[in-house]
Protein backbone atom coordinates (compact mmCIF):
# COMPACT_ATOMS: atom_id res chain seq x y z
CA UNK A 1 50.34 -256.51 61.04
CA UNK A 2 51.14 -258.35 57.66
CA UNK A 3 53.78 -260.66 59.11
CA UNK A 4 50.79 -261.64 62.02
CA UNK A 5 48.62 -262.24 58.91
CA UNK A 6 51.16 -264.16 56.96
CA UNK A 7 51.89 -266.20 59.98
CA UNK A 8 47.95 -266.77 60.61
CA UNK A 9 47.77 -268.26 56.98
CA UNK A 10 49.72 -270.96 58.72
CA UNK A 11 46.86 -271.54 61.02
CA UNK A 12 43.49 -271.15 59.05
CA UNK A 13 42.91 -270.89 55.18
CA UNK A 14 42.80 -267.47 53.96
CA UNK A 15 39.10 -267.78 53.34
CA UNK A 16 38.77 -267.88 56.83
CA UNK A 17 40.98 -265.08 57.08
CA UNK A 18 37.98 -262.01 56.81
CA UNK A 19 40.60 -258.25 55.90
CA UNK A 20 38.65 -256.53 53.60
CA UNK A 21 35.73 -254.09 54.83
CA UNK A 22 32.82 -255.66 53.40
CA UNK A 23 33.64 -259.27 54.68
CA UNK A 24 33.71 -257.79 58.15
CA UNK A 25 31.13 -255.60 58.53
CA UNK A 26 28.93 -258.16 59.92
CA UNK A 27 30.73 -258.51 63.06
CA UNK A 28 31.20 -254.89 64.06
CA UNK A 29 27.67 -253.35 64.92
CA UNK A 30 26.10 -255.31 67.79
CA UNK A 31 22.44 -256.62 67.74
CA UNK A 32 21.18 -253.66 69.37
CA UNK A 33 23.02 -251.04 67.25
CA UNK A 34 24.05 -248.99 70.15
CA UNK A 35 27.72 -250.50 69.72
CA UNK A 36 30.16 -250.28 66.33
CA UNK A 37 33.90 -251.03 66.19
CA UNK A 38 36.87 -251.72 64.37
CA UNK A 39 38.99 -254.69 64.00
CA UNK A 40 41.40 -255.33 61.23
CA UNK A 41 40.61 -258.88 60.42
CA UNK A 42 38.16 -261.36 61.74
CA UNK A 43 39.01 -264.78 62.36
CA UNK A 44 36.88 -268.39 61.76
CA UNK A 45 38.49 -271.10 63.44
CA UNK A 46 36.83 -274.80 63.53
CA UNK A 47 38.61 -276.28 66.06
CA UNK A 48 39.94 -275.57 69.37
CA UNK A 49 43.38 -276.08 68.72
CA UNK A 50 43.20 -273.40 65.66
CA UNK A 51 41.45 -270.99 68.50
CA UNK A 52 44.91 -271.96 70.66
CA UNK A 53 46.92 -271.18 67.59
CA UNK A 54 45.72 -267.60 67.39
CA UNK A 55 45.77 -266.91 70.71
CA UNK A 56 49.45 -267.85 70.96
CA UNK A 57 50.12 -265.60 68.11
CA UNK A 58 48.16 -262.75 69.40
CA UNK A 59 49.94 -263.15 72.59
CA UNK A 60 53.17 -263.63 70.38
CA UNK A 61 52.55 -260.22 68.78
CA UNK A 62 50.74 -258.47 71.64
CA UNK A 63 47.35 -258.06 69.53
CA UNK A 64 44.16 -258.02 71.50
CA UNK A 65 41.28 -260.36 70.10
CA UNK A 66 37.27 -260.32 70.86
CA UNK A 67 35.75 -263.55 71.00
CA UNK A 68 32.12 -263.46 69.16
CA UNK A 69 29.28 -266.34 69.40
CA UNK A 70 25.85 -265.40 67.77
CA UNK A 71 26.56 -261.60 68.53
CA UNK A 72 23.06 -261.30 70.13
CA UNK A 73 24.03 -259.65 73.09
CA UNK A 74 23.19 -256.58 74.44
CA UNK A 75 25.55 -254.91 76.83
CA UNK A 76 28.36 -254.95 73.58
CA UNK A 77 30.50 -257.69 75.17
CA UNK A 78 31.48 -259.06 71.82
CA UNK A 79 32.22 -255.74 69.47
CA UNK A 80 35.66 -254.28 69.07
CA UNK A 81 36.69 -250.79 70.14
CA UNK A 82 37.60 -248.44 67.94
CA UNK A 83 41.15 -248.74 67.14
CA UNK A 84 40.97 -251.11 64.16
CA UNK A 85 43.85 -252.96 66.16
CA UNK A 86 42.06 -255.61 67.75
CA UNK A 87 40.57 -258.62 65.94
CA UNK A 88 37.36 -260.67 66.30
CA UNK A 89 37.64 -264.34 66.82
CA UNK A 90 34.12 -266.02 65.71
CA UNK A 91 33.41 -269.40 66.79
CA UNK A 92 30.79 -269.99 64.50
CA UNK A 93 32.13 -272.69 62.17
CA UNK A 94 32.82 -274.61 65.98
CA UNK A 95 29.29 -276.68 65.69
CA UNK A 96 30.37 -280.08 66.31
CA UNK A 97 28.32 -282.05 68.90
CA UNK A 98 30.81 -284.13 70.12
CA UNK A 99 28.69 -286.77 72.22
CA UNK A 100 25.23 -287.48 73.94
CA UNK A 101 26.00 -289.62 76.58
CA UNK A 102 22.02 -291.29 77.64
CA UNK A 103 23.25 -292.77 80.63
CA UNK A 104 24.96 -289.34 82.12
CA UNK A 105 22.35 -287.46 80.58
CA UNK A 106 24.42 -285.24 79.09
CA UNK A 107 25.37 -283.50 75.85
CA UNK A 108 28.87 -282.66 74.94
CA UNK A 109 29.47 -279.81 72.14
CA UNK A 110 31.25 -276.97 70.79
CA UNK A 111 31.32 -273.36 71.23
CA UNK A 112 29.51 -272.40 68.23
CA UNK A 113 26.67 -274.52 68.45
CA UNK A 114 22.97 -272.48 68.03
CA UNK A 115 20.79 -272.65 71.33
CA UNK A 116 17.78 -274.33 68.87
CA UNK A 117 20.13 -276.89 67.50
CA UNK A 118 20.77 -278.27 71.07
CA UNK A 119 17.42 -277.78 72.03
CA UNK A 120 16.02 -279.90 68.51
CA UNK A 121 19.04 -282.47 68.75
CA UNK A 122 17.92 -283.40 72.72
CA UNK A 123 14.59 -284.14 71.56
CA UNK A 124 15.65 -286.39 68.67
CA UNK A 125 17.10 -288.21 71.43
CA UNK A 126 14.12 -288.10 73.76
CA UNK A 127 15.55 -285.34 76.45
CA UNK A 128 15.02 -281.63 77.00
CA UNK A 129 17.65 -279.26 77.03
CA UNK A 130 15.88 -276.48 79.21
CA UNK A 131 17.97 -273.41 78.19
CA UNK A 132 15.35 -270.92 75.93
CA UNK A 133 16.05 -267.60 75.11
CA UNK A 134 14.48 -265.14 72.64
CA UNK A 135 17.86 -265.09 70.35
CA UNK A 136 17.69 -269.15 70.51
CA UNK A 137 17.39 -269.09 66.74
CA UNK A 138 20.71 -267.58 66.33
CA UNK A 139 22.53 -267.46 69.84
CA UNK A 140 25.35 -269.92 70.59
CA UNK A 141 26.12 -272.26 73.65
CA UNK A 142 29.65 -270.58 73.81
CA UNK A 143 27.80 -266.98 74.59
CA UNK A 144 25.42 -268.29 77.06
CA UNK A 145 27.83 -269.44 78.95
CA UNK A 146 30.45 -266.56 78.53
CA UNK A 147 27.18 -264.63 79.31
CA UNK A 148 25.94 -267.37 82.06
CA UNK A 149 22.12 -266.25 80.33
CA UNK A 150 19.15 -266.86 82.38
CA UNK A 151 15.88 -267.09 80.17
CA UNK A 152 12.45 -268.49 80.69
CA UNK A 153 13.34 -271.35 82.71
CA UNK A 154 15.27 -270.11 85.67
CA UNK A 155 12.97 -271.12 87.80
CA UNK A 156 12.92 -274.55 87.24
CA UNK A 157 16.76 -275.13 85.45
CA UNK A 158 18.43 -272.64 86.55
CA UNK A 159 20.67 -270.40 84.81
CA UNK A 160 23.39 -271.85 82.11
CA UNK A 161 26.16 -272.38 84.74
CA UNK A 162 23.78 -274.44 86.08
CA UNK A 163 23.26 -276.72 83.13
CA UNK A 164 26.97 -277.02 82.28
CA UNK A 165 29.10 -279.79 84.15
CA UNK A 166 32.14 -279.38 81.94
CA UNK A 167 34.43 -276.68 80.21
CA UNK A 168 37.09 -276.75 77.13
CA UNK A 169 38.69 -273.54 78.00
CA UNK A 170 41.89 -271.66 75.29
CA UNK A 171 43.86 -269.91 77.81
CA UNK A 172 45.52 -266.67 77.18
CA UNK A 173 48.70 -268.14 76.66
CA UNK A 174 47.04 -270.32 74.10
CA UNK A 175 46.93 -273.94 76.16
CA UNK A 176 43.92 -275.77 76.15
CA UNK A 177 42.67 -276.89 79.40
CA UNK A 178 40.30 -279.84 79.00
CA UNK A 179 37.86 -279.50 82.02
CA UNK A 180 35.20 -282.30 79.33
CA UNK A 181 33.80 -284.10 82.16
CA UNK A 182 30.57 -284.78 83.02
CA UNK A 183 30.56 -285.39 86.78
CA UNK A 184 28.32 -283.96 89.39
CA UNK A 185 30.12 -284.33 92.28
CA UNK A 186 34.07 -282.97 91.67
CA UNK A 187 35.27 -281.40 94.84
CA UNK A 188 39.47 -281.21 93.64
CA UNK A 189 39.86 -277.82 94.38
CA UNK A 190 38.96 -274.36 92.89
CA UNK A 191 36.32 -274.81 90.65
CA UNK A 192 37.64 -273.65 87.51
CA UNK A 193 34.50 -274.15 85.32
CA UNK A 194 32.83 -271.46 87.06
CA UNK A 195 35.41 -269.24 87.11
CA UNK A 196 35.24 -268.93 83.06
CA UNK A 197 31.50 -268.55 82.94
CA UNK A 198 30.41 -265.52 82.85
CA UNK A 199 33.80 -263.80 82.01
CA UNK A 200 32.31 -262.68 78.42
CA UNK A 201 35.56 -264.28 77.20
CA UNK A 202 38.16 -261.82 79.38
CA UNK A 203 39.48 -265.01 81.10
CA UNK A 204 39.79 -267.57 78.49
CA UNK A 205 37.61 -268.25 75.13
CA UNK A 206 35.20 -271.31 76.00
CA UNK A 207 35.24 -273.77 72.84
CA UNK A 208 33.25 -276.75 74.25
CA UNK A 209 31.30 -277.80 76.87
CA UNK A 210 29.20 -280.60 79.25
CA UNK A 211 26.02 -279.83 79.66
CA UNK A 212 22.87 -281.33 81.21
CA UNK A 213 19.86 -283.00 79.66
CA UNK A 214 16.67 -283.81 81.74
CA UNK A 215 14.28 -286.69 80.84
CA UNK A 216 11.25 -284.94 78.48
CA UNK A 217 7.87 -283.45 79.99
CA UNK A 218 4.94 -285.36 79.56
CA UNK A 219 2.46 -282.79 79.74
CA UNK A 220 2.70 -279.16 79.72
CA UNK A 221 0.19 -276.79 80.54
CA UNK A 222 0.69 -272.66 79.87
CA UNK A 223 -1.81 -270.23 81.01
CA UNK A 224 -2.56 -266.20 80.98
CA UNK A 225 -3.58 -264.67 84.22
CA UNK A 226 -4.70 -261.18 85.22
CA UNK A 227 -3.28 -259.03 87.98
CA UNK A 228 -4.24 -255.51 89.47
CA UNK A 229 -0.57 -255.18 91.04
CA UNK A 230 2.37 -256.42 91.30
CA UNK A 231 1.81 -257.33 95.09
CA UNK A 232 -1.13 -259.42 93.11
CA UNK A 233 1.68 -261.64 91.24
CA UNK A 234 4.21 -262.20 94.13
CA UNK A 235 1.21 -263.32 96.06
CA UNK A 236 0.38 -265.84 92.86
CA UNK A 237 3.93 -266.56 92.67
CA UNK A 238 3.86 -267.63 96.12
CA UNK A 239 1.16 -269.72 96.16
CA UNK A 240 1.92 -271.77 92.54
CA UNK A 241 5.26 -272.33 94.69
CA UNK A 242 3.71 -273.70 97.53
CA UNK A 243 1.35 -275.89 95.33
CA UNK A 244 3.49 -276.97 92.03
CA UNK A 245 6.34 -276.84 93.16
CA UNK A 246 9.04 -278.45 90.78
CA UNK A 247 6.58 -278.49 88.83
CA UNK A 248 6.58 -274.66 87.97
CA UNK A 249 8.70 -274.18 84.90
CA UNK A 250 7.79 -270.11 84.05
CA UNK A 251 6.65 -267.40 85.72
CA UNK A 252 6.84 -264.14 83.24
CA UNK A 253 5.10 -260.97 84.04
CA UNK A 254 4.31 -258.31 81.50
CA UNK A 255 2.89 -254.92 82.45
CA UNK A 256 -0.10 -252.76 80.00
CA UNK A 257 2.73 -250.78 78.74
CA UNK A 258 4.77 -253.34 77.55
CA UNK A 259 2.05 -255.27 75.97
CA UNK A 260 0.30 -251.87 74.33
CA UNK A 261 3.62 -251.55 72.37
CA UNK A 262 3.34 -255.27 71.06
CA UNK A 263 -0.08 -254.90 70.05
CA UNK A 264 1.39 -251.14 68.28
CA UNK A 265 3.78 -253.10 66.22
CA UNK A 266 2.57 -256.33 66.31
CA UNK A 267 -1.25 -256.21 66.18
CA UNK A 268 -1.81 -260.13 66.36
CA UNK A 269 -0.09 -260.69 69.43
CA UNK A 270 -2.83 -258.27 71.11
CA UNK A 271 -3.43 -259.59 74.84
CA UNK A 272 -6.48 -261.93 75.01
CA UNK A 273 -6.93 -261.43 78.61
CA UNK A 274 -9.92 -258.48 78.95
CA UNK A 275 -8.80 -254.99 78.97
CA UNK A 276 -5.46 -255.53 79.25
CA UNK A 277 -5.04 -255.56 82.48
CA UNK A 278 -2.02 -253.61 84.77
CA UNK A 279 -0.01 -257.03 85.06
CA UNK A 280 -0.41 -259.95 82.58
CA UNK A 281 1.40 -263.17 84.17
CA UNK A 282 2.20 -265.68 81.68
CA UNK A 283 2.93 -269.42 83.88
CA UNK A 284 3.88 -272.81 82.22
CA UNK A 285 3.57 -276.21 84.18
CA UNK A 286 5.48 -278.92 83.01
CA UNK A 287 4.95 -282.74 84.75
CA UNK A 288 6.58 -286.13 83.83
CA UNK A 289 2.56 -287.86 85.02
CA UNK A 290 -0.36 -287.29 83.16
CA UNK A 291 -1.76 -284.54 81.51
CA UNK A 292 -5.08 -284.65 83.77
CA UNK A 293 -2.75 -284.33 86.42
CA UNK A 294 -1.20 -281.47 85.99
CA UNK A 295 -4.46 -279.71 84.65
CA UNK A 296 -6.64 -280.54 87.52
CA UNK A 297 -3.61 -278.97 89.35
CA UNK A 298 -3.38 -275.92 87.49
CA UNK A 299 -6.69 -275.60 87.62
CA UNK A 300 -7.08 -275.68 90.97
CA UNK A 301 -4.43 -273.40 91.76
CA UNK A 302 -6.43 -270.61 89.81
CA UNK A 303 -9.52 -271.45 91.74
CA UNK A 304 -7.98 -270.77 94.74
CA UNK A 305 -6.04 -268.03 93.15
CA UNK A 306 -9.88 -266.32 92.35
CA UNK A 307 -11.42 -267.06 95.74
CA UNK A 308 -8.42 -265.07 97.59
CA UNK A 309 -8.77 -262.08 94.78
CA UNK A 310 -5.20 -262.60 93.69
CA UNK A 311 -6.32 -262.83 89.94
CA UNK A 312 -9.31 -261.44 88.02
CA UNK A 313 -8.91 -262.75 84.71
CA UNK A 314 -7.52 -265.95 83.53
CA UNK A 315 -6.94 -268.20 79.96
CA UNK A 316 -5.78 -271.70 80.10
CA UNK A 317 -4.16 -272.82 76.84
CA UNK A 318 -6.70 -275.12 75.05
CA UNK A 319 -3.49 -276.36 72.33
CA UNK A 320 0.19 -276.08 71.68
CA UNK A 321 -0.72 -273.24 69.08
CA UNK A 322 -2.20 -270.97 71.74
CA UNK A 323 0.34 -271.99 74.32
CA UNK A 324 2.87 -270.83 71.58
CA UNK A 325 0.91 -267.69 70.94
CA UNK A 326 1.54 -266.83 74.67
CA UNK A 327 5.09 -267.37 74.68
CA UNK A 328 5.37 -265.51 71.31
CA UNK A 329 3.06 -262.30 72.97
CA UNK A 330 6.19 -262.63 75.85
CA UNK A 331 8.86 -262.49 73.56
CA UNK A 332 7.90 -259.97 70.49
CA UNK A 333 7.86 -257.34 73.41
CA UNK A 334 11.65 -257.28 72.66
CA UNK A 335 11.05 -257.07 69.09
CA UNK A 336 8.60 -254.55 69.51
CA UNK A 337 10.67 -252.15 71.37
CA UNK A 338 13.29 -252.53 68.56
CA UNK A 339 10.59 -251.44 65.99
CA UNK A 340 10.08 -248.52 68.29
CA UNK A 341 13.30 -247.09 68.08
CA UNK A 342 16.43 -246.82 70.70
CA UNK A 343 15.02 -247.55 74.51
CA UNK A 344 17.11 -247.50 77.53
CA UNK A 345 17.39 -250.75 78.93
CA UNK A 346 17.77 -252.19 82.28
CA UNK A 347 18.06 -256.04 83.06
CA UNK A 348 17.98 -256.01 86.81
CA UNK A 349 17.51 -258.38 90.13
CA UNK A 350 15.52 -257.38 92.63
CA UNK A 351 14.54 -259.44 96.21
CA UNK A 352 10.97 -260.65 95.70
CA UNK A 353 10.34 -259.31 99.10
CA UNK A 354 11.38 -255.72 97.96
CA UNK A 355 9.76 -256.08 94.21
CA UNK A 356 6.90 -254.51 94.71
CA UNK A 357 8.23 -251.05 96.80
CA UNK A 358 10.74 -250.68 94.08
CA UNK A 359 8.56 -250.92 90.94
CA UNK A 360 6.00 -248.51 92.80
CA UNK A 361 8.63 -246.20 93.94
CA UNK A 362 10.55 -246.05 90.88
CA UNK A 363 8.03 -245.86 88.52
CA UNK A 364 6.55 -242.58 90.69
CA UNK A 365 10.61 -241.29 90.50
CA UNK A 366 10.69 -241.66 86.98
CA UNK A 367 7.51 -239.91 86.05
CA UNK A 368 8.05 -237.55 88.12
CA UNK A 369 11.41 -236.54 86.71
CA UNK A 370 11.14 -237.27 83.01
CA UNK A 371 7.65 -236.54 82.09
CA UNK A 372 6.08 -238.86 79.54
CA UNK A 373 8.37 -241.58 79.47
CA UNK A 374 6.91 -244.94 78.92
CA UNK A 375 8.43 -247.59 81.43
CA UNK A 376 7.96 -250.91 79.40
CA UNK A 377 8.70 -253.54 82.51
CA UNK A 378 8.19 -257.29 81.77
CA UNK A 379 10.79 -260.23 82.58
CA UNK A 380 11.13 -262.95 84.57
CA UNK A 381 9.41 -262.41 87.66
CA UNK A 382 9.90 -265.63 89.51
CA UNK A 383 13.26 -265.32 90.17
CA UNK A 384 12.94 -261.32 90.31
CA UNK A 385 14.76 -260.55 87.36
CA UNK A 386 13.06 -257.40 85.59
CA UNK A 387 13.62 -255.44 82.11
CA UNK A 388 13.30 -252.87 82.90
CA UNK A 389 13.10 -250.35 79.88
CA UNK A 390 12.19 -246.73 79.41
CA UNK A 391 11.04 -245.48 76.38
CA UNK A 392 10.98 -241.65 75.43
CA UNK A 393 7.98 -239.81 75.47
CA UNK A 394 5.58 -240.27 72.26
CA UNK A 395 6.99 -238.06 69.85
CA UNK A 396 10.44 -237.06 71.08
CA UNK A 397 13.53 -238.20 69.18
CA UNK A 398 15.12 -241.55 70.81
CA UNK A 399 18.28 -240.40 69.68
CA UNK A 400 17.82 -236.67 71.43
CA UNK A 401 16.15 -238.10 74.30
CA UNK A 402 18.32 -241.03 75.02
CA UNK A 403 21.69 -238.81 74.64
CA UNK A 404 20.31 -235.93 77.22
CA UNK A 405 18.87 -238.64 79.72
CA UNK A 406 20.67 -241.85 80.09
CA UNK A 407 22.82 -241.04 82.79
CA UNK A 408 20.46 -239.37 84.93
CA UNK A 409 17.88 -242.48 84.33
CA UNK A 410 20.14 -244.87 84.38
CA UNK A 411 21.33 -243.37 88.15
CA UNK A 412 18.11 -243.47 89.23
CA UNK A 413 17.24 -247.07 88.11
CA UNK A 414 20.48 -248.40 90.01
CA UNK A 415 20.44 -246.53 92.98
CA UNK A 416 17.17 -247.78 93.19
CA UNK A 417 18.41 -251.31 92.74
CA UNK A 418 21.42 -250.55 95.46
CA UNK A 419 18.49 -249.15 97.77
CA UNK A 420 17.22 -253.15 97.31
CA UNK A 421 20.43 -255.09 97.79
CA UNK A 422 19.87 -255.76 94.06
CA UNK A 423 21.86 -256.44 90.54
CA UNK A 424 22.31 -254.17 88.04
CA UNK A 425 22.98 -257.55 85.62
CA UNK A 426 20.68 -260.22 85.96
CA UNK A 427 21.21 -262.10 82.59
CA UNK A 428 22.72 -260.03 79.97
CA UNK A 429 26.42 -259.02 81.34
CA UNK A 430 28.28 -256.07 82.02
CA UNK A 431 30.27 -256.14 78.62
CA UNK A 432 30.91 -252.31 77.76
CA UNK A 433 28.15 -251.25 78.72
CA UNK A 434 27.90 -251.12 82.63
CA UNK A 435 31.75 -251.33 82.91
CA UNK A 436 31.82 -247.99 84.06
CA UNK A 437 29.28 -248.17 87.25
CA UNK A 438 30.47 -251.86 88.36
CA UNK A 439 33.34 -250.69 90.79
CA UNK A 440 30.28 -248.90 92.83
CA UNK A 441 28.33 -252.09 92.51
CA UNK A 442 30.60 -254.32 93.61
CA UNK A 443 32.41 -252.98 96.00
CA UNK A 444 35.94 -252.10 96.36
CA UNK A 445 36.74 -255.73 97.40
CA UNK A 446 34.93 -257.41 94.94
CA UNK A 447 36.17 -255.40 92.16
CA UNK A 448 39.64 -256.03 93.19
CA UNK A 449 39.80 -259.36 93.32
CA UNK A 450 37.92 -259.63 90.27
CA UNK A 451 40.82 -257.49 88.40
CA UNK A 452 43.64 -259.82 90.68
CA UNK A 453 41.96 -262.66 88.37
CA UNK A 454 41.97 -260.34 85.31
CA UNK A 455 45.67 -259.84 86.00
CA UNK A 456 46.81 -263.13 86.56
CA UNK A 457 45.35 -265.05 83.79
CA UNK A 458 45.80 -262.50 81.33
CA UNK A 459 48.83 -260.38 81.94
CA UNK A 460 48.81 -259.31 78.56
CA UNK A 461 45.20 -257.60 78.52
CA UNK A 462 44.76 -259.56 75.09
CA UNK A 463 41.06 -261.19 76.05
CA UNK A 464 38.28 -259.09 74.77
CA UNK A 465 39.79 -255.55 76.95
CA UNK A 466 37.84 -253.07 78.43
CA UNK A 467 35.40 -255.50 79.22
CA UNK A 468 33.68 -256.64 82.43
CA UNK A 469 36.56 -255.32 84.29
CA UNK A 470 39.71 -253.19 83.27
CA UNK A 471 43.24 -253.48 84.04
């Protein structure tokens, strides 16, 4: 191990160069705490062709490395195992945006860029970079695209292979394949960009990337709606389709539960729709016309939403601040189940058209068998991806409760999914934590191939192991 770190002195200065237990304790407990490792250094590169250096000499001496972006995830894709004989290679110092390009509307940048940067350094420049996650304070564009995450405009965007036109990809034998273009149309083959994203770095470590801007909204309009069931918001969902069309940006649905345990920990982000109703449906309208326009439409909409009995409730942000307070009501309920203590968490896809059987089916199943859980179910409803989340009963130990349960729950969560034609990984990854049910999921075939790839491009096993897929 010393000659690998003498030789990596060569390659980065020994600042850079994190050995000592303090230094790297940062990098070794994922965001969710359910996940701690070992590594015996961790490594800050700033360019790409330092990341090729170290992968060479990991290769060289046979040492597995785990890339790490902003280390929000939450299936533990980016923490070591437990050896202490793996290291972590963070891309954080990799920040550079390299270009903006107005004519191609696009934006070229590195790895380790933060999701808000990208998102405040389009709108200097007049454009909208559509990607927004709850971690986009401290996420980083390398992990949503390792991670290919989804967020709050799906609907519209798309998820974050769909943004990206371009790839700088570190292979595992440390060569640097320069896929920096920014075409649309590229038909020369296999596509290789899409191969690397989402391989949570098993594949090849992503350093930069292409990525799409779209021209600014002029007007955006973000209201609260009430539901009585979820056979209520697909039929909402349905018709805001068949009325806004492109137009629709977000479509989030939050249940009671989920939005009694934000008001628990959070008491100003209490709902301000009456009651609290079974389903809250937060929506967000963006047009490049006036703002009457898409008001009257929006408006509208909710009329015709009321006439039919689709909706019983309904709040139309009068200001930015209250649209804010909306989005920040959806996204504390993540926070808020952190304050709460360890949950067991499910990011799932479900068919639209089979949405509402399985929420009624297996929220009766889980009750049923685990009395007293709370099921705190929110997400991105219009393009069916659900958390999913069940909480212990109030009073029992997380810890206690968790360890006896998660198996059985988490069986009867994904067989319920497999009864759908479903996903048990909508936005979040497979990482460690689902690596063990994904031969089941995907099929024999699937799997195979998808450890043929593993095989090929890394015979070595060097690229973040034991993830995804194992060989």
């Amino acid at each position: 191990m010393q000659n690998f770190i003498n030789q990596l002195s060569e390659v980065l200065e020994s600042k850079y160069i994190l050995t000592q237990d303090e230094d790297k304790a940062p990098y070794l407990t994922d965001w969710r705490k359910r996940y701690t490792g070992k590594a015996f250094a961790v490594l800050l590169p700033s360019t790409s062709n330092e990341v090729a250096a170290i992968v060479k000499l990991c290769a060289q001496h046979q040492i597995a490395l785990v890339p790490q972006g902003g280390h929000t995830g939450f299936c533990g894709g980016a923490t070591p195992d437990n050896s202490g004989k793996q290291v972590i290679l963070s891309l954080k110092r990799m920040k550079q945006i390299r270009e903006i390009d107005i004519a191609n509307q696009t934006i070229t940048l590195e790895a380790g860029c933060i999701l808000q940067s990208v998102q405040e350094k389009a709108v200097e420049n007049g454009y909208l970079f559509p990607l927004s996650l709850g971690a986009e304070g401290s996420c980083m564009i390398g992990g949503n695209l390792a991670t290919n995450a989804g967020g709050t405009n799906v609907l519209r965007y798309g998820n974050t292979r769909d943004l990206c036109l371009g790839l700088e990809v570190v292979t595992a034998k440390g060569e640097i394949w320069d896929g920096i273009k920014g075409l649309r149309k590229d038909n020369t083959g296999y596509d290789l960009r899409d191969l690397f994203i989402g391989s949570e770095g098993t594949l090849g470590i992503i350093t930069a990337a292409v990525m799409k801007l779209y021209p600014l909204p002029v007007s955006q309009w973000t209201t609260l709606v009430a539901c009585e069931n979820i056979a209520s918001t697909i039929a909402l969902l349905t018709l805001f389709q068949k009325r806004a069309n492109s137009l629709l940006t977000g479509f989030e649905m939050m249940t009671r539960e989920s939005l009694d345990l934000n008001e628990k920990h959070f008491p100003q982000m209490a709902n301000p729709l009456q009651g609290n109703p079974p389903y809250t449906v937060l929506i967000e309208l963006s047009d490049h016309e006036s703002e009457e326009h898409v008001r009257q439409l929006l408006e509208t909409i909710l009329e015709d939403a009321f006439e039919k009995s689709i909706i019983s409730d309904a709040i139309i942000a009068s200001n930015l601040t209250q649209a804010n307070s909306f989005w920040h009501m959806r996204e504390h309920i993540t926070l808020a189940q952190a304050e709460e203590g360890a949950n067991l968490k499910h990011d799932i896809t479900i068919p639209l058209s089979s949405l509402d059987s399985f929420i009624r089916e297996t929220d009766e199943l889980m009750r049923e068998k685990f009395l007293g859980v709370r099921i705190i179910n929110f997400g991105h409803l219009g393009d069916g991806n659900l958390h999913y989340n069940i909480a212990p009963p109030l009073g029992a130990d997380p810890k206690t409760f968790n360890e006896t349960n998660e198996k059985l729950i988490h069986e009867l969560v994904y067989g319920q999914v497999e009864r759908c034609k479903g996903s048990i990984s909508a936005e979040h990854g497979v990482g460690q934590l689902k690596l063990d049910g994904l031969r089941a999921h995907k099929g024999e075939v699937a799997h195979d191939l998808m450890k043929a790839l593993k095989t090929a491009l890394d015979p070595q096993n060097i690229l973040n192991p034991h993830k995804v897929v194992s060989i």
